[in-house]
C-alpha atoms as a PDB file:
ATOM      1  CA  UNK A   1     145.332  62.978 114.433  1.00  0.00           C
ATOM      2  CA  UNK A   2     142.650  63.827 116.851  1.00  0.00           C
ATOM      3  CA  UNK A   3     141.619  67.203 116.967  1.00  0.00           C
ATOM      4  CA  UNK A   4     142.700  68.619 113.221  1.00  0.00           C
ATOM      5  CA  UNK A   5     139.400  68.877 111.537  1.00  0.00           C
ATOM      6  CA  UNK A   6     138.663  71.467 114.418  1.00  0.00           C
ATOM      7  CA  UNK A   7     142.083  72.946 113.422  1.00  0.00           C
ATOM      8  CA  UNK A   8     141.668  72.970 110.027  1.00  0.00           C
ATOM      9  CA  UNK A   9     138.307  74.641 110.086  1.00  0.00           C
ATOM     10  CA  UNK A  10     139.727  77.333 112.522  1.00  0.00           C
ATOM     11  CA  UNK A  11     142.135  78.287 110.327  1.00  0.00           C
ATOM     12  CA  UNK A  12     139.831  78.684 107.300  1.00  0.00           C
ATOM     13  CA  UNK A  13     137.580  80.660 108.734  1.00  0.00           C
ATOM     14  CA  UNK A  14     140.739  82.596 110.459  1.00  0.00           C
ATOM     15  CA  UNK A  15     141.365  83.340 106.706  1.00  0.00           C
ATOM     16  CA  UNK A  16     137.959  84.183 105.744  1.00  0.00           C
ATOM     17  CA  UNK A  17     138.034  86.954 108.474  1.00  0.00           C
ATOM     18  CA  UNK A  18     141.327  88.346 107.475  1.00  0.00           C
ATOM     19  CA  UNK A  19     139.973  88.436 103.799  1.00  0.00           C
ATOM     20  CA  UNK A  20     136.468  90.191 105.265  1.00  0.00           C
ATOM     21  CA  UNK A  21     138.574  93.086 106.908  1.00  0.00           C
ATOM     22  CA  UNK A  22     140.628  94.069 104.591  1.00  0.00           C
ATOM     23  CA  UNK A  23     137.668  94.926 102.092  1.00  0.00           C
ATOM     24  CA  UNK A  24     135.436  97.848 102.561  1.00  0.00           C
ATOM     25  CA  UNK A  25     132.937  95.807 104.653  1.00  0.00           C
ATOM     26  CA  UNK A  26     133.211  97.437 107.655  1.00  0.00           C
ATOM     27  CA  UNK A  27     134.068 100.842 106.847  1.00  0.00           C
ATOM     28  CA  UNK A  28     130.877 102.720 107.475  1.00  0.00           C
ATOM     29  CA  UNK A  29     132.098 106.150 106.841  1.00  0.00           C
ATOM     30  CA  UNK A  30     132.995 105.279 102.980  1.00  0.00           C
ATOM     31  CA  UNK A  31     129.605 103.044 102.219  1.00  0.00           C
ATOM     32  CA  UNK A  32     127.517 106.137 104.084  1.00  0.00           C
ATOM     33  CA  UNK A  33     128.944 108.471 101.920  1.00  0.00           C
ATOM     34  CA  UNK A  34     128.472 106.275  98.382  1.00  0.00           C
ATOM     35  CA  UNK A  35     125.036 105.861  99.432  1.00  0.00           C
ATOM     36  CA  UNK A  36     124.505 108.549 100.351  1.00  0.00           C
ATOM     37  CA  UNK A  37     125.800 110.576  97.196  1.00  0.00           C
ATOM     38  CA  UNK A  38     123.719 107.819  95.049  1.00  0.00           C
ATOM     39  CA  UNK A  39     120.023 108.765  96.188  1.00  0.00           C
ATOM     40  CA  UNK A  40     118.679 111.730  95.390  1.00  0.00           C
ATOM     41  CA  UNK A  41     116.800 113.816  98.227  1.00  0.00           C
ATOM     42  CA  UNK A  42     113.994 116.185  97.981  1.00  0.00           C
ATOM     43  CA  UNK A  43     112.917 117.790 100.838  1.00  0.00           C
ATOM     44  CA  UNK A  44     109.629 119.738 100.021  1.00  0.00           C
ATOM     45  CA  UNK A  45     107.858 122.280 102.866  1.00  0.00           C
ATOM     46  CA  UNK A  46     104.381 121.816 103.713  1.00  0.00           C
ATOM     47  CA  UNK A  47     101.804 124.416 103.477  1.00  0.00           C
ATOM     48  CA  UNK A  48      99.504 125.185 106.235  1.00  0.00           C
ATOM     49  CA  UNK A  49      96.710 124.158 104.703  1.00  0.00           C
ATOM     50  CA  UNK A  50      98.310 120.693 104.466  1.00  0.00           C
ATOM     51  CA  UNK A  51      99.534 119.848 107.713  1.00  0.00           C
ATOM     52  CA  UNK A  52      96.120 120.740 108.682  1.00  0.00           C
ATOM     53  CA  UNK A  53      94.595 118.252 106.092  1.00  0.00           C
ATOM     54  CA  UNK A  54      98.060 115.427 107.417  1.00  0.00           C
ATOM     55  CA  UNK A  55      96.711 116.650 110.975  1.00  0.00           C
ATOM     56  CA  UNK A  56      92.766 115.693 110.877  1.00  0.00           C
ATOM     57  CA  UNK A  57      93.771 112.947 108.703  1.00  0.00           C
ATOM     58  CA  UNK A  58      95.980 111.243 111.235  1.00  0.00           C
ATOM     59  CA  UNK A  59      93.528 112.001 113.825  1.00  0.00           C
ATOM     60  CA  UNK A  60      90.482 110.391 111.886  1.00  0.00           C
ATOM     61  CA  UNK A  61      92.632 107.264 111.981  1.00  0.00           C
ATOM     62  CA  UNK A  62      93.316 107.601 115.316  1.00  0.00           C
ATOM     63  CA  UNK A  63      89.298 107.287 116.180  1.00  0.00           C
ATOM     64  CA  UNK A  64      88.936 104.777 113.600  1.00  0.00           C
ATOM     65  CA  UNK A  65      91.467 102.546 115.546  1.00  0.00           C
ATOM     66  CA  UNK A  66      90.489 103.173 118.567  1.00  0.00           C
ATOM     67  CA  UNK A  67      86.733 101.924 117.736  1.00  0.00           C
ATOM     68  CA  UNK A  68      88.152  99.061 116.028  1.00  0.00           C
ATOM     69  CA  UNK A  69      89.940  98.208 119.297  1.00  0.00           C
ATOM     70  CA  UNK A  70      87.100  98.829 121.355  1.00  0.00           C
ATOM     71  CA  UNK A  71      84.818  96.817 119.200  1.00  0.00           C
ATOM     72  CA  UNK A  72      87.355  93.800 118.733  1.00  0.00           C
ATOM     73  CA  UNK A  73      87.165  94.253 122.968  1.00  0.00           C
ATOM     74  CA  UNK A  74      83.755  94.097 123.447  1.00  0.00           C
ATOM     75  CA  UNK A  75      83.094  91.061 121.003  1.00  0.00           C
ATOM     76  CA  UNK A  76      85.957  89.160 122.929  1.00  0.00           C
ATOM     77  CA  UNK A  77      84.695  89.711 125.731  1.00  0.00           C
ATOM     78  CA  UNK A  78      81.073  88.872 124.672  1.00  0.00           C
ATOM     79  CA  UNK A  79      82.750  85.617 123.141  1.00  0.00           C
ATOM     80  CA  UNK A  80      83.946  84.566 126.863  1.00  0.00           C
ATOM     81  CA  UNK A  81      81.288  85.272 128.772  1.00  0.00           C
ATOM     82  CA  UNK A  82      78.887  82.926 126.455  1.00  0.00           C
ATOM     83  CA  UNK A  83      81.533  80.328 126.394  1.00  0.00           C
ATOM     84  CA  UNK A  84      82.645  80.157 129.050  1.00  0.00           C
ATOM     85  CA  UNK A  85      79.081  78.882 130.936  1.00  0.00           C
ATOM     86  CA  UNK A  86      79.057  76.595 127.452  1.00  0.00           C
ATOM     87  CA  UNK A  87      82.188  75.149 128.945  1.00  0.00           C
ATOM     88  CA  UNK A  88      80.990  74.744 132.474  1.00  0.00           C
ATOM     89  CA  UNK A  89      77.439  72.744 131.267  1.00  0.00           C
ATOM     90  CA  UNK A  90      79.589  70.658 129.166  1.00  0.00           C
ATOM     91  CA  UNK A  91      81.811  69.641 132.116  1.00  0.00           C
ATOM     92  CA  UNK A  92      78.818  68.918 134.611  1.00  0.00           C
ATOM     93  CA  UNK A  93      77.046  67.298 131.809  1.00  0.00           C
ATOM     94  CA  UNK A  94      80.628  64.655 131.151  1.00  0.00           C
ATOM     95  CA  UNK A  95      80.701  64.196 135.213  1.00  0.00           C
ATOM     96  CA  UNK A  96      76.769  63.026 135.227  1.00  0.00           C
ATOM     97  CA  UNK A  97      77.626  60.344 132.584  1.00  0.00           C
ATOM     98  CA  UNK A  98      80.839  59.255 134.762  1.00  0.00           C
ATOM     99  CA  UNK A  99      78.704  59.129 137.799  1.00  0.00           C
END
């Protein structure tokens, strides 16, 4: 019988659907809400003095990133130009010894 393997499996996983959907898979609003209840939240207010300290914190990383990028720029682009005239002598040197 050509064809029912294909059938078969269609079928099967037909079934495995049907079985999927009538569990609580796919019922967000009930699995949000069981979550939800099961973790405990604290929400805590900052003082003034600490968003200050959050605030010049997250700035100093800002300017430490920012010199990281410029350094990893500059080396780059130090790396290039010294290769790249490596890379040229190298070529003229390989089409001397052809020649």
């Amino acid at each position: 019988m050509a064809g029912g393997t294909s059938i078969f499996d269609m079928i099967k996983r037909h079934k495995e659907n049907e079985s999927l959907r009538k569990k609580k898979y796919f019922k967000n609003k009930n699995s949000y809400t069981l979550k939800l209840d099961s973790v405990n939240l604290d929400y805590k207010t900052a003082s003034q003095e600490q968003l200050a300290e959050i605030r010049k914190r997250v700035l100093e990383e800002g300017k430490a990133e920012q010199q990281k990028s410029i350094r990893i720029l500059i080396l780059s682009v130090l790396i290039v130009v010294i290769l790249i005239p490596i890379f040229l002598y190298f070529v003229n040197w390989l089409m001397s010894l052809w020649s």
